[in-house]
N, C-alpha and C. Protein backbone atom coordinates (compact mmCIF):
# COMPACT_ATOMS: atom_id res chain seq x y z
N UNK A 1 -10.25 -38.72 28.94
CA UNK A 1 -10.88 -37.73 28.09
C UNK A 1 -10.58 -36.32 28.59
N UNK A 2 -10.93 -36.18 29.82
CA UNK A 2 -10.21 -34.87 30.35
C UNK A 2 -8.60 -34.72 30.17
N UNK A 3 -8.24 -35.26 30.40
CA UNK A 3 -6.57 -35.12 30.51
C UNK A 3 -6.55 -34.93 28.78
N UNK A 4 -7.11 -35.58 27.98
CA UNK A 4 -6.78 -34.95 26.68
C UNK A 4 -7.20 -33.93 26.36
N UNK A 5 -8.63 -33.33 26.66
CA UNK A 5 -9.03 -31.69 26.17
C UNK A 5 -8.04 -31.21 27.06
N UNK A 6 -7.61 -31.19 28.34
CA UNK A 6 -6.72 -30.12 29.43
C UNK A 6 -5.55 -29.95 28.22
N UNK A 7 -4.80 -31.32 27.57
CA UNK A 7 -3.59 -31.15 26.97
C UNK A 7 -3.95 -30.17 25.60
N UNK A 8 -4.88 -30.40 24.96
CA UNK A 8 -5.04 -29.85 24.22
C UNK A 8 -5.49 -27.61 24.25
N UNK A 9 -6.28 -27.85 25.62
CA UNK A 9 -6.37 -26.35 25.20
C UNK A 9 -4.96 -25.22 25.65
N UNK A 10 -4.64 -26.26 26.66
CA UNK A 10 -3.21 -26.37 27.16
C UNK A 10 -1.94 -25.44 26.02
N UNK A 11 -1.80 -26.57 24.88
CA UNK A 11 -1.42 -26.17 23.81
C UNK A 11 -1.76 -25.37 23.25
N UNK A 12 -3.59 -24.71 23.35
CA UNK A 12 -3.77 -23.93 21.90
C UNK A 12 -3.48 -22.27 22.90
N UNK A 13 -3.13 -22.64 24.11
CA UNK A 13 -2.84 -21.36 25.55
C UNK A 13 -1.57 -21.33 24.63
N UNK A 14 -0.46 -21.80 24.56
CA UNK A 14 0.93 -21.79 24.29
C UNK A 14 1.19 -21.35 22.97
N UNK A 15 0.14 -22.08 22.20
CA UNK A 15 0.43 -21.59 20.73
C UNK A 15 -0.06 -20.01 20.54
N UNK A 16 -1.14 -19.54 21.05
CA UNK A 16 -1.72 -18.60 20.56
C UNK A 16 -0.96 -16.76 20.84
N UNK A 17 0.01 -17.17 21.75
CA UNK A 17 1.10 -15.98 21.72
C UNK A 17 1.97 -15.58 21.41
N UNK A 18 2.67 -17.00 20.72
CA UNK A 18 3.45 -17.29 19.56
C UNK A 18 3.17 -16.84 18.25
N UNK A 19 1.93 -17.01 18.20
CA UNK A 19 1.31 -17.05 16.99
C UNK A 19 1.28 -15.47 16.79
N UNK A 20 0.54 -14.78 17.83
CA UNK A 20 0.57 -13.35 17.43
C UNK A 20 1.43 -12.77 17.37
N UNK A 21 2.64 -12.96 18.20
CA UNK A 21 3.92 -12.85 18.15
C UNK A 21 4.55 -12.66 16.73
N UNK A 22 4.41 -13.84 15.67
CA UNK A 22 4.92 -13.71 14.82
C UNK A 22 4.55 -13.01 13.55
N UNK A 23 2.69 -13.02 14.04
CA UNK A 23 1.71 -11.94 13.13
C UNK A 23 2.39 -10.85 13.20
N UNK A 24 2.59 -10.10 14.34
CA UNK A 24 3.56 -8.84 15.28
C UNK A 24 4.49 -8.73 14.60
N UNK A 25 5.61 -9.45 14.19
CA UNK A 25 6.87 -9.36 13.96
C UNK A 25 6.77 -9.22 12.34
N UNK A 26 5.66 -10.37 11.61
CA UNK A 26 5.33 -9.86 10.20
C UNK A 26 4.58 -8.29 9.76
N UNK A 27 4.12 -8.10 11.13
CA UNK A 27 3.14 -6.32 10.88
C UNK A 27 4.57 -5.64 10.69
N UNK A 28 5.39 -6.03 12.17
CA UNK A 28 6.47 -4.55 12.11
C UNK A 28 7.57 -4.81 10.83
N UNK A 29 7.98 -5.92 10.23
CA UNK A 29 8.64 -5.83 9.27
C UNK A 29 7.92 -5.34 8.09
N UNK A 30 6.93 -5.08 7.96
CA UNK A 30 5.82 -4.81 6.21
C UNK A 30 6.05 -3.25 6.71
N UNK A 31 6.02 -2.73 8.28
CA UNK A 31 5.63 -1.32 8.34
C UNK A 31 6.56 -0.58 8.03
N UNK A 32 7.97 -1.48 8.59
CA UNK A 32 9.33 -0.73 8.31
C UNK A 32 9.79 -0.52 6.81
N UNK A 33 9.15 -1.33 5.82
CA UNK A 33 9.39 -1.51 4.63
C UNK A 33 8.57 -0.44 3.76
N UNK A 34 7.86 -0.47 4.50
CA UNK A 34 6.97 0.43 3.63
C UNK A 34 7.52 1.83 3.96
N UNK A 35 7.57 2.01 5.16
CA UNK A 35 8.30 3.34 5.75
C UNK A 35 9.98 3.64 4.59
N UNK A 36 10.02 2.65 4.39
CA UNK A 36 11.57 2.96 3.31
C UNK A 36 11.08 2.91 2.18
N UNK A 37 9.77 2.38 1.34
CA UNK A 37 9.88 2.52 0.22
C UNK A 37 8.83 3.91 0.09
N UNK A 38 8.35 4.42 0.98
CA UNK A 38 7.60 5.84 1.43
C UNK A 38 8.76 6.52 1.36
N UNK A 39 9.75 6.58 1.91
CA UNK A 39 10.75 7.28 2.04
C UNK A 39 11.57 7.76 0.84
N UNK A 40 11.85 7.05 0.11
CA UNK A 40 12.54 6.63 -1.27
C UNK A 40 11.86 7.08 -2.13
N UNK A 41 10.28 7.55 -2.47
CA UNK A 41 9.83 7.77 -3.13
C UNK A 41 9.31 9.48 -3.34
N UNK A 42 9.43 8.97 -1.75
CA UNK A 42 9.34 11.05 -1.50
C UNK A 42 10.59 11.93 -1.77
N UNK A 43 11.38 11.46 -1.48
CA UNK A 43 12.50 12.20 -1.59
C UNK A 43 12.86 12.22 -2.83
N UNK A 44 12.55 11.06 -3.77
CA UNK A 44 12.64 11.46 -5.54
C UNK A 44 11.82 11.89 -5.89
N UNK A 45 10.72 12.22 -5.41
CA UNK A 45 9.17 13.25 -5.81
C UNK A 45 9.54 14.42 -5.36
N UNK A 46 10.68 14.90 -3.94
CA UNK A 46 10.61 16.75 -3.79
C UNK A 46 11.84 16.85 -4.39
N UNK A 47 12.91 16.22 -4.99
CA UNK A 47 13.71 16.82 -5.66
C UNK A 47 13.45 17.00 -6.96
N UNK A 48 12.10 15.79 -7.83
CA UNK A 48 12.20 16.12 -9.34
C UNK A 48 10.85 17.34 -8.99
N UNK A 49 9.96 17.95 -7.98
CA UNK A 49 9.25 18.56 -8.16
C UNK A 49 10.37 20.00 -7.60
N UNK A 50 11.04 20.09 -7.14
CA UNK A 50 12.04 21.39 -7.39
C UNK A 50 13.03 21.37 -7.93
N UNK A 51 13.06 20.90 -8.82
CA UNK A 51 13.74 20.46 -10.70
C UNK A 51 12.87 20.85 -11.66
N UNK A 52 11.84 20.09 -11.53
CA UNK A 52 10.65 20.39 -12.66
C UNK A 52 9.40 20.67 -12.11
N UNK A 53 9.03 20.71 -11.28
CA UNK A 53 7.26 20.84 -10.98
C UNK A 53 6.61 19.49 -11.04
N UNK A 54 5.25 19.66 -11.31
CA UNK A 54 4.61 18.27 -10.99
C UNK A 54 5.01 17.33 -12.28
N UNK A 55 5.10 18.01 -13.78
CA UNK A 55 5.82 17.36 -14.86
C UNK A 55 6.60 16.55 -14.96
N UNK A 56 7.68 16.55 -14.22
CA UNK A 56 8.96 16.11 -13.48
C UNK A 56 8.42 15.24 -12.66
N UNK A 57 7.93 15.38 -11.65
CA UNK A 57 7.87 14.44 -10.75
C UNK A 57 6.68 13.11 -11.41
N UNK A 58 5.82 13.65 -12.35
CA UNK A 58 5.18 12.76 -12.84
C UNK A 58 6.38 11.67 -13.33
N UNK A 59 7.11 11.79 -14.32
CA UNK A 59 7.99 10.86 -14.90
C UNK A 59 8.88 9.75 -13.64
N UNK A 60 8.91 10.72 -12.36
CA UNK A 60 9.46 9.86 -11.61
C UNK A 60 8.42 8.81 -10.84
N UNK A 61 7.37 9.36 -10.69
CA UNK A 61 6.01 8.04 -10.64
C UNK A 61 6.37 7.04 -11.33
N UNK A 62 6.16 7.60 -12.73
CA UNK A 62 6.30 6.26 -13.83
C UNK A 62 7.04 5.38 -14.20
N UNK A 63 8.77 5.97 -13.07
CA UNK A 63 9.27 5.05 -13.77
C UNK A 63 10.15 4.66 -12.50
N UNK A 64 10.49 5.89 -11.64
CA UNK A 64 11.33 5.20 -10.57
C UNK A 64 10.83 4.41 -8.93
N UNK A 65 9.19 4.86 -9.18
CA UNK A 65 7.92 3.64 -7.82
C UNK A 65 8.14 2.52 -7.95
N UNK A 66 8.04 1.76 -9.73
CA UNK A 66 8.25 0.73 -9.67
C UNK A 66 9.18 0.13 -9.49
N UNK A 67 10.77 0.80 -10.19
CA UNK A 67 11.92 0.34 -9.48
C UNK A 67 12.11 0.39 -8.02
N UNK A 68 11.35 1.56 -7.28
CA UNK A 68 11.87 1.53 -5.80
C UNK A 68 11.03 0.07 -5.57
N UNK A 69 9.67 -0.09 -6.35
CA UNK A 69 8.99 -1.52 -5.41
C UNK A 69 9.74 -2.59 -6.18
N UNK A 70 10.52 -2.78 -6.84
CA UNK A 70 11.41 -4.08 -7.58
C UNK A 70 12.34 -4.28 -6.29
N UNK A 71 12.81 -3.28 -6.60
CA UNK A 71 14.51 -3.15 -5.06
C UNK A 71 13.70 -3.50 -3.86
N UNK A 72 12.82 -3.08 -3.40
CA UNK A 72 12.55 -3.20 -2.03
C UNK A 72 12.02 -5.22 -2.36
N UNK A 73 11.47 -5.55 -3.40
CA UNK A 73 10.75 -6.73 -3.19
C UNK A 73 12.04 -7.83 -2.95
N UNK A 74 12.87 -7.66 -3.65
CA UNK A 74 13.90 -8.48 -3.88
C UNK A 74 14.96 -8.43 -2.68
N UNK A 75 15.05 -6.81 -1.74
CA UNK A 75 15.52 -7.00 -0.85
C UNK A 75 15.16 -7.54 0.23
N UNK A 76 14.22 -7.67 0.10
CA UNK A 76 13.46 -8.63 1.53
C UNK A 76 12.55 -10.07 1.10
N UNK A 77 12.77 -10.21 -0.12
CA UNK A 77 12.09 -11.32 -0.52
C UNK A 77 10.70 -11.60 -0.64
N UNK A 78 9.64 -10.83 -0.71
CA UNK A 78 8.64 -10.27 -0.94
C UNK A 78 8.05 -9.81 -1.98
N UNK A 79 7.13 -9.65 -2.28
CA UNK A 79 6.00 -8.73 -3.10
C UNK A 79 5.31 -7.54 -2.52
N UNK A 80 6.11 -6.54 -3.09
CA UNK A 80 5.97 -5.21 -2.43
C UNK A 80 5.57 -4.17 -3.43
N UNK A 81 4.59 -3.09 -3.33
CA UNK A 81 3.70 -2.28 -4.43
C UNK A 81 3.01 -1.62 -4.03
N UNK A 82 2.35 -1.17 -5.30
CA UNK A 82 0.90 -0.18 -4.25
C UNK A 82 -0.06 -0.36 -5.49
N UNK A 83 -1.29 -0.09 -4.78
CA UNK A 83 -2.27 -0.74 -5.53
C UNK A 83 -3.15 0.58 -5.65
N UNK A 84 -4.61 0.45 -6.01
CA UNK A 84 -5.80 1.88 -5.54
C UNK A 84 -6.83 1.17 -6.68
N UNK A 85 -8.21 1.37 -5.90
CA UNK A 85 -9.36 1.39 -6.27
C UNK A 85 -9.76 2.09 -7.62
N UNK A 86 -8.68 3.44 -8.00
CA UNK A 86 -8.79 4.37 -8.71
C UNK A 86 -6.94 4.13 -9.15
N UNK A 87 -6.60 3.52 -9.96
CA UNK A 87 -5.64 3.55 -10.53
C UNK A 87 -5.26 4.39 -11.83
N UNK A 88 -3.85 4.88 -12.12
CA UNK A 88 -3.41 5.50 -12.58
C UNK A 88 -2.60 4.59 -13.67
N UNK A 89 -1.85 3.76 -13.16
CA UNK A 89 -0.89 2.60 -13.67
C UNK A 89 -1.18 1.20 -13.65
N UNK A 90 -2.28 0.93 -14.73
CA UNK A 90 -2.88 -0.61 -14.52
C UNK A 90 -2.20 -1.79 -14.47
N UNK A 91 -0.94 -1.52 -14.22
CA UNK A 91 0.12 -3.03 -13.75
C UNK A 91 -0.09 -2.67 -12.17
N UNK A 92 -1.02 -2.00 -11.53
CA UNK A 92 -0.88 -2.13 -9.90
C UNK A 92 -2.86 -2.48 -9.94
N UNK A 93 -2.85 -3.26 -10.56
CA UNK A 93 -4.50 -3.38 -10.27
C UNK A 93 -4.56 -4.36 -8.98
N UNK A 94 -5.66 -4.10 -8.24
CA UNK A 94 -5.37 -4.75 -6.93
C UNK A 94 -5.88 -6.21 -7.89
N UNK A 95 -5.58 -7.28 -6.50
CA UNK A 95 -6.66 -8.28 -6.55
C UNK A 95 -7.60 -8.63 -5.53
N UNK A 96 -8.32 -9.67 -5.88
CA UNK A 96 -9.24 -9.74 -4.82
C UNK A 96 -8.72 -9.37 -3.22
N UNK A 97 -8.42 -10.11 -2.93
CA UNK A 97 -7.78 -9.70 -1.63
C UNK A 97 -7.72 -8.34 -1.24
N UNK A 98 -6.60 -7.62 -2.05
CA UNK A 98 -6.76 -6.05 -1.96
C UNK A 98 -8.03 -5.09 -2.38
N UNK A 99 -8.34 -5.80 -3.28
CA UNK A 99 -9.80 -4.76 -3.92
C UNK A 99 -10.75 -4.61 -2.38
N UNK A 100 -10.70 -6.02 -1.93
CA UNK A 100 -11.85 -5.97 -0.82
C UNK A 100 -11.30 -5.01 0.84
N UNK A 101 -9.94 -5.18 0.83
CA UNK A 101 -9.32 -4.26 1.89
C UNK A 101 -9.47 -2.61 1.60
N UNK A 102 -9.09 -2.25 0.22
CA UNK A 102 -9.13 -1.22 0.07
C UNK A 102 -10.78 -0.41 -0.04
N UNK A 103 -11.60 -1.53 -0.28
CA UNK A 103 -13.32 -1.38 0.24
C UNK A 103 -13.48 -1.10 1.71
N UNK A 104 -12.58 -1.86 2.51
CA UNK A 104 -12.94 -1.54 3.95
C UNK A 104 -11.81 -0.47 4.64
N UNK A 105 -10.88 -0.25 3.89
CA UNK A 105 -10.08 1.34 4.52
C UNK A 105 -11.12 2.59 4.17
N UNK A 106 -11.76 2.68 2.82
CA UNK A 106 -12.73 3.43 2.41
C UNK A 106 -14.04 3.67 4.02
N UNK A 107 -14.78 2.35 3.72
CA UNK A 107 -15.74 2.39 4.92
C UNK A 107 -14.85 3.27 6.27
N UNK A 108 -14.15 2.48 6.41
CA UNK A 108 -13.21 2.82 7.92
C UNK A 108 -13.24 4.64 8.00
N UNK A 109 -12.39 4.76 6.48
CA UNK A 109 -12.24 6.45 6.84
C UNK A 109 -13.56 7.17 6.50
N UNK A 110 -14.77 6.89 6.09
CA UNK A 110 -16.09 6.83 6.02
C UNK A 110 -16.56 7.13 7.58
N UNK A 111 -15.85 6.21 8.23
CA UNK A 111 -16.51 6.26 10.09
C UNK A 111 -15.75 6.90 10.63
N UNK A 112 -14.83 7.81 10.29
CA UNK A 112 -13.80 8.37 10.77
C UNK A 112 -12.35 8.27 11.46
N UNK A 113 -12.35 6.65 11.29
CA UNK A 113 -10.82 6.61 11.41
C UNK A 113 -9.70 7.81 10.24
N UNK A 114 -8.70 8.25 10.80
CA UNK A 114 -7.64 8.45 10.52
C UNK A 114 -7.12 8.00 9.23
N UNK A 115 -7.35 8.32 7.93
CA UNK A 115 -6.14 7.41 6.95
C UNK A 115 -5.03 7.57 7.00
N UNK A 116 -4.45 7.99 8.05
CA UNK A 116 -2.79 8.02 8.26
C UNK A 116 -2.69 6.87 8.88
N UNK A 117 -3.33 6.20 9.89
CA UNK A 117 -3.37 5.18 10.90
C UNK A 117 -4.22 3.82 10.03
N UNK A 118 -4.55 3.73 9.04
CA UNK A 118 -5.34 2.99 8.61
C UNK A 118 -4.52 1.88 7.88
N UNK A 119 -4.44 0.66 8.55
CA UNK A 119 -3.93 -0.69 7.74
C UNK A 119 -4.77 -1.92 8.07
N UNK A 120 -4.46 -2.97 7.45
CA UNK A 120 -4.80 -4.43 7.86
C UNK A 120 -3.78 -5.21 7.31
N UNK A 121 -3.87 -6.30 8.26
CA UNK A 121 -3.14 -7.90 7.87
C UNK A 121 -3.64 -9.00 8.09
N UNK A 122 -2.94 -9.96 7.59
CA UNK A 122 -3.76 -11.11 8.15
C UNK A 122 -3.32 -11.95 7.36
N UNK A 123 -3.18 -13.75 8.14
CA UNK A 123 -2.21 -14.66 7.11
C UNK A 123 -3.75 -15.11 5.97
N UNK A 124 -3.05 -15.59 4.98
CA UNK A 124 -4.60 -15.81 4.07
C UNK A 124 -3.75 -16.96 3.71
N UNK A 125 -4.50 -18.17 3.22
CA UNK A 125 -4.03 -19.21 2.36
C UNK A 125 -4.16 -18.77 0.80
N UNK A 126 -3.14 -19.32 0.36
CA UNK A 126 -3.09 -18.93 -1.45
C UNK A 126 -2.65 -20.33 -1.80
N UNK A 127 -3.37 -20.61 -2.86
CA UNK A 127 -2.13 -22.41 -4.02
C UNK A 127 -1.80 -23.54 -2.76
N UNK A 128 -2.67 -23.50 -1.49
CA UNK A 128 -2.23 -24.35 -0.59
C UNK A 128 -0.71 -23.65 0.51
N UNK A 129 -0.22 -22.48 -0.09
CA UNK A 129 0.43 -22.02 1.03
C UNK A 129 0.03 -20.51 1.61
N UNK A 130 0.34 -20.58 3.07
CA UNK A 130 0.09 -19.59 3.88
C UNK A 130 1.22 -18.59 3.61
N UNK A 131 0.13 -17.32 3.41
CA UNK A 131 1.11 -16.08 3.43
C UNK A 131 0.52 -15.26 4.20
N UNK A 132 1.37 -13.88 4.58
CA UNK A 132 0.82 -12.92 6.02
C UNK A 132 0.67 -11.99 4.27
N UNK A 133 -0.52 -10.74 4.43
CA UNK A 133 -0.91 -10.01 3.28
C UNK A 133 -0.93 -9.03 4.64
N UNK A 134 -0.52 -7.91 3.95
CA UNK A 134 -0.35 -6.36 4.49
C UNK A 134 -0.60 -4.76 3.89
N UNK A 135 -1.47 -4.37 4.14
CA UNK A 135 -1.69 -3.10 3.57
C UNK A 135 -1.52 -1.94 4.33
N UNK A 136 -1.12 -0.91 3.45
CA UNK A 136 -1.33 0.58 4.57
C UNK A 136 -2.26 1.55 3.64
N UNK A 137 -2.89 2.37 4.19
CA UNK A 137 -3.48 3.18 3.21
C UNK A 137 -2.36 4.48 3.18
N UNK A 138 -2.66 4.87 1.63
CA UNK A 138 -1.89 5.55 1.23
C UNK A 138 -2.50 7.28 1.40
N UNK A 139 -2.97 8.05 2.36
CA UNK A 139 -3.46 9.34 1.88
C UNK A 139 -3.39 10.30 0.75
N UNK A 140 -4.53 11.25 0.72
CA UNK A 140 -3.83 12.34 -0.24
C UNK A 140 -3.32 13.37 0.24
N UNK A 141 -2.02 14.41 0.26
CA UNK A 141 -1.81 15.24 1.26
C UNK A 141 -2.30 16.47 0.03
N UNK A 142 -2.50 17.44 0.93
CA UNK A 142 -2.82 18.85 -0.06
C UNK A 142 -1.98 19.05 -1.40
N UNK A 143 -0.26 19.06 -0.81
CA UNK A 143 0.70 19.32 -1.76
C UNK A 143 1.74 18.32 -1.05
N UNK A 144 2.33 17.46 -2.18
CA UNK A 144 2.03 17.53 -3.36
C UNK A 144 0.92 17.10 -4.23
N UNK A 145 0.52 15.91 -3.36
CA UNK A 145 -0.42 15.32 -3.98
C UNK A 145 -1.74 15.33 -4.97
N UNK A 146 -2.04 16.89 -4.70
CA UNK A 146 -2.82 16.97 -5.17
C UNK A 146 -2.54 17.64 -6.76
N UNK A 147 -1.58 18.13 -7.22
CA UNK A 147 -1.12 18.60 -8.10
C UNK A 147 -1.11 17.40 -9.56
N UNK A 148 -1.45 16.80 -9.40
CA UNK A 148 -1.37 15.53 -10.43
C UNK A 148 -3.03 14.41 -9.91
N UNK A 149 -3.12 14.73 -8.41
CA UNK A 149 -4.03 13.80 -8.73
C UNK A 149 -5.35 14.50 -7.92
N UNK A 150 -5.63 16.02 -7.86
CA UNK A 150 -6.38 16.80 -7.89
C UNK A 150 -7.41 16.83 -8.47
N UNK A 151 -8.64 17.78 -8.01
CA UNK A 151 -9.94 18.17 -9.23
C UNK A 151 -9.04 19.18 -10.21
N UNK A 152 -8.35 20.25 -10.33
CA UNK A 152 -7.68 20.43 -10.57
C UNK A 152 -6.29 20.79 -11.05
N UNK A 153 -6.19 20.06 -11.95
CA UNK A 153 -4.96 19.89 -12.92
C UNK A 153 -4.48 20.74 -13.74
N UNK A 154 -2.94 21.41 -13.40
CA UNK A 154 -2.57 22.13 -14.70
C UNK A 154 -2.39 21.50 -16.05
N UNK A 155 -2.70 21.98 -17.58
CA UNK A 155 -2.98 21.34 -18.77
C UNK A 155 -1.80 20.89 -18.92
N UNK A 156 -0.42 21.69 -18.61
CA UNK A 156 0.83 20.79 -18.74
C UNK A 156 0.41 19.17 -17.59
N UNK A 157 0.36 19.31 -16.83
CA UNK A 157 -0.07 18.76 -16.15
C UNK A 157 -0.85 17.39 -17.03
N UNK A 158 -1.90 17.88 -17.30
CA UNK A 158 -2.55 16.81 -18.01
C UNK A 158 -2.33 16.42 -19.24
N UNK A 159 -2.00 16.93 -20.13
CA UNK A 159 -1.11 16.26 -21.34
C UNK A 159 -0.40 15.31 -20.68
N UNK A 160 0.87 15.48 -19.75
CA UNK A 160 1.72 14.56 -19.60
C UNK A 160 1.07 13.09 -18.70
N UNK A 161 0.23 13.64 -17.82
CA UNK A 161 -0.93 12.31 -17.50
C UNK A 161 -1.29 11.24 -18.75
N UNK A 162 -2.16 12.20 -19.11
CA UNK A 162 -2.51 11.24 -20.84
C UNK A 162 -1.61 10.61 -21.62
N UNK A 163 -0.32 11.21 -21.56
CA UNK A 163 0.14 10.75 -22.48
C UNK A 163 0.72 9.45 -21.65
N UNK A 164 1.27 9.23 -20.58
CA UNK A 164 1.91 8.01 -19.78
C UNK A 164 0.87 7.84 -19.01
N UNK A 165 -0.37 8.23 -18.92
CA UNK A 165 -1.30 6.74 -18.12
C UNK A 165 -2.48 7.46 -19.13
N UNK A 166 -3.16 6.89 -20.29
CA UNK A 166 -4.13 6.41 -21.04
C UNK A 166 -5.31 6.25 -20.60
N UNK A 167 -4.87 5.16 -19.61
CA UNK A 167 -6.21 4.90 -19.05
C UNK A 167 -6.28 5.21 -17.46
N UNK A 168 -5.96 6.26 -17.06
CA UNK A 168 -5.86 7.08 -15.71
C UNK A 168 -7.25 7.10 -15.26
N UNK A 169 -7.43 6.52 -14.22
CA UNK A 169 -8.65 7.17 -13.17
C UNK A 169 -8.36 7.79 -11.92
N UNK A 170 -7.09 8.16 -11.71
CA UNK A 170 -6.16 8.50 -10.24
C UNK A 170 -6.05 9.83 -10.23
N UNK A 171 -7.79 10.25 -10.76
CA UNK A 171 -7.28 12.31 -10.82
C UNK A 171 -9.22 12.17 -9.84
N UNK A 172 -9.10 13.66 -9.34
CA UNK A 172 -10.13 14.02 -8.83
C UNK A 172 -10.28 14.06 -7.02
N UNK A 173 -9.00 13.84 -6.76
CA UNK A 173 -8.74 13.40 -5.37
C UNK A 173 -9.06 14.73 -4.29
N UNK A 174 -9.24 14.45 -3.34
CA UNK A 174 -9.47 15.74 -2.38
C UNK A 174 -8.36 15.32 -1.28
N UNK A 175 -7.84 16.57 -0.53
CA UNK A 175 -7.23 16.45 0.66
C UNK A 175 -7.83 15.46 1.31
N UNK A 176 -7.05 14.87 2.16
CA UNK A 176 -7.43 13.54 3.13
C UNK A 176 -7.94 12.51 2.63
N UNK A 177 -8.35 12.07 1.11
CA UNK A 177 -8.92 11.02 0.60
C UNK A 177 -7.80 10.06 0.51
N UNK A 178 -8.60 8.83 0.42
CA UNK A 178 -7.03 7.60 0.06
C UNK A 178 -7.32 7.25 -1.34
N UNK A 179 -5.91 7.60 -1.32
CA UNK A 179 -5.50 7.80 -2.89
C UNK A 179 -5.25 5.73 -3.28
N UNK A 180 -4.83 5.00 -2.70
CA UNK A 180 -4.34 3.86 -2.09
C UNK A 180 -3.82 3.17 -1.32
N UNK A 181 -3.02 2.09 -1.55
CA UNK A 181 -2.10 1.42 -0.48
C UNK A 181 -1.11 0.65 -0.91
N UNK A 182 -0.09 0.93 0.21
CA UNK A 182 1.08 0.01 -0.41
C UNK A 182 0.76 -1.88 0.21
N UNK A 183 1.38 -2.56 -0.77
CA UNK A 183 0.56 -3.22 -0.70
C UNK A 183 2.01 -4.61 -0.15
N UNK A 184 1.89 -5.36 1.05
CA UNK A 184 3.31 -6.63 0.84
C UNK A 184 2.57 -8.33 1.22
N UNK A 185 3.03 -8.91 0.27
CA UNK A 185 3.04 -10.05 0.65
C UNK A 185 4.44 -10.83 1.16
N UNK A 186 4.17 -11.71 2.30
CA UNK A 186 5.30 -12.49 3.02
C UNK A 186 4.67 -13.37 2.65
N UNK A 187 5.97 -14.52 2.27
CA UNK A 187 5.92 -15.80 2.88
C UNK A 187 5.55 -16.41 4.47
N UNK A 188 5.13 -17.33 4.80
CA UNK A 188 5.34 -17.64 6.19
C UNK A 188 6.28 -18.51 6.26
């Protein structure tokens, strides 16, 4: 009986650094990904906003986020996006999973964590298979951000809101608030 609990906790000593290990290796691949589809998105947001202003860069929200999150999902084999409590574009409505994370980045930056530093993961079971789920919170920065998803909005500004998100709740934002999160699911 001893020699079997020894073998056994034995094992769960061996497994359990492995294990984080590969939690580790699923955090730093979601962070690097996100860091490129952050990347990709900014840099087509300051060139159409010194092209056009926030007008401009609105259209590239609407149409080139989701292509950057298509390309990025397919390049790594994943489900990659961004979600928010306060959505703008109701094809990113969270789900459970996310609704309840993006409840506790809220609390978090509530207690004063950082929303620059603010993520979670963790493998969850789904349909009988295990997947690692990953979020980052998304901040609001002064500019640009706030120019579209501000208390105030220029009326060009908001015409073109209304007219491509209808049912917008992604306005009213203050510096440092989280606007959302990008959002990845892995396979394991």
């Amino acid at each position: 009986m001893k020699k079997a609990l020894l073998l056994t906790l034995f094992c769960c000593i061996l497994a359990t650094p492995a294990g984080a290990r590969n939690l580790d290796q699923h955090a730093n691949e979601s962070r690097a990904a996100v860091k490129e589809f952050m990347g990709s998105l900014k840099g087509q947001l300051k060139a159409a906003l010194k092209e056009g202003g926030p007008v401009k860069a609105l259209n590239v929200c609407n149409t080139s986020a989701p292509a950057i999150a298509m390309v990025q999902s397919k390049k790594h084999g994943w489900k990659i996006g961004r979600t928010s409590l306060k959505l703008r574009n109701p094809d990113n409505a969270p789900d459970a999973w996310e609704k309840a994370v993006l409840e506790k980045f809220e609390a978090r930056k509530t207690a004063g964590e950082d929303p620059k530093k603010i993520e979670h993961y963790e493998v969850v079971t789904q349909d009988g298979k295990q997947l690692f789920r990953y979020m980052k919170a998304i901040p609001t920065a002064e500019k640009p951000c706030l120019a579209c998803h501000g208390e105030k909005i220029q009326p060009k500004v908001l015409e073109t809101l209304d007219k491509l998100y209808p049912q917008d709740q992604a306005r009213g934002f203050k510096a440092g608030d989280i606007r959302g999160a990008f959002t990845i699911t892995q396979p394991m």
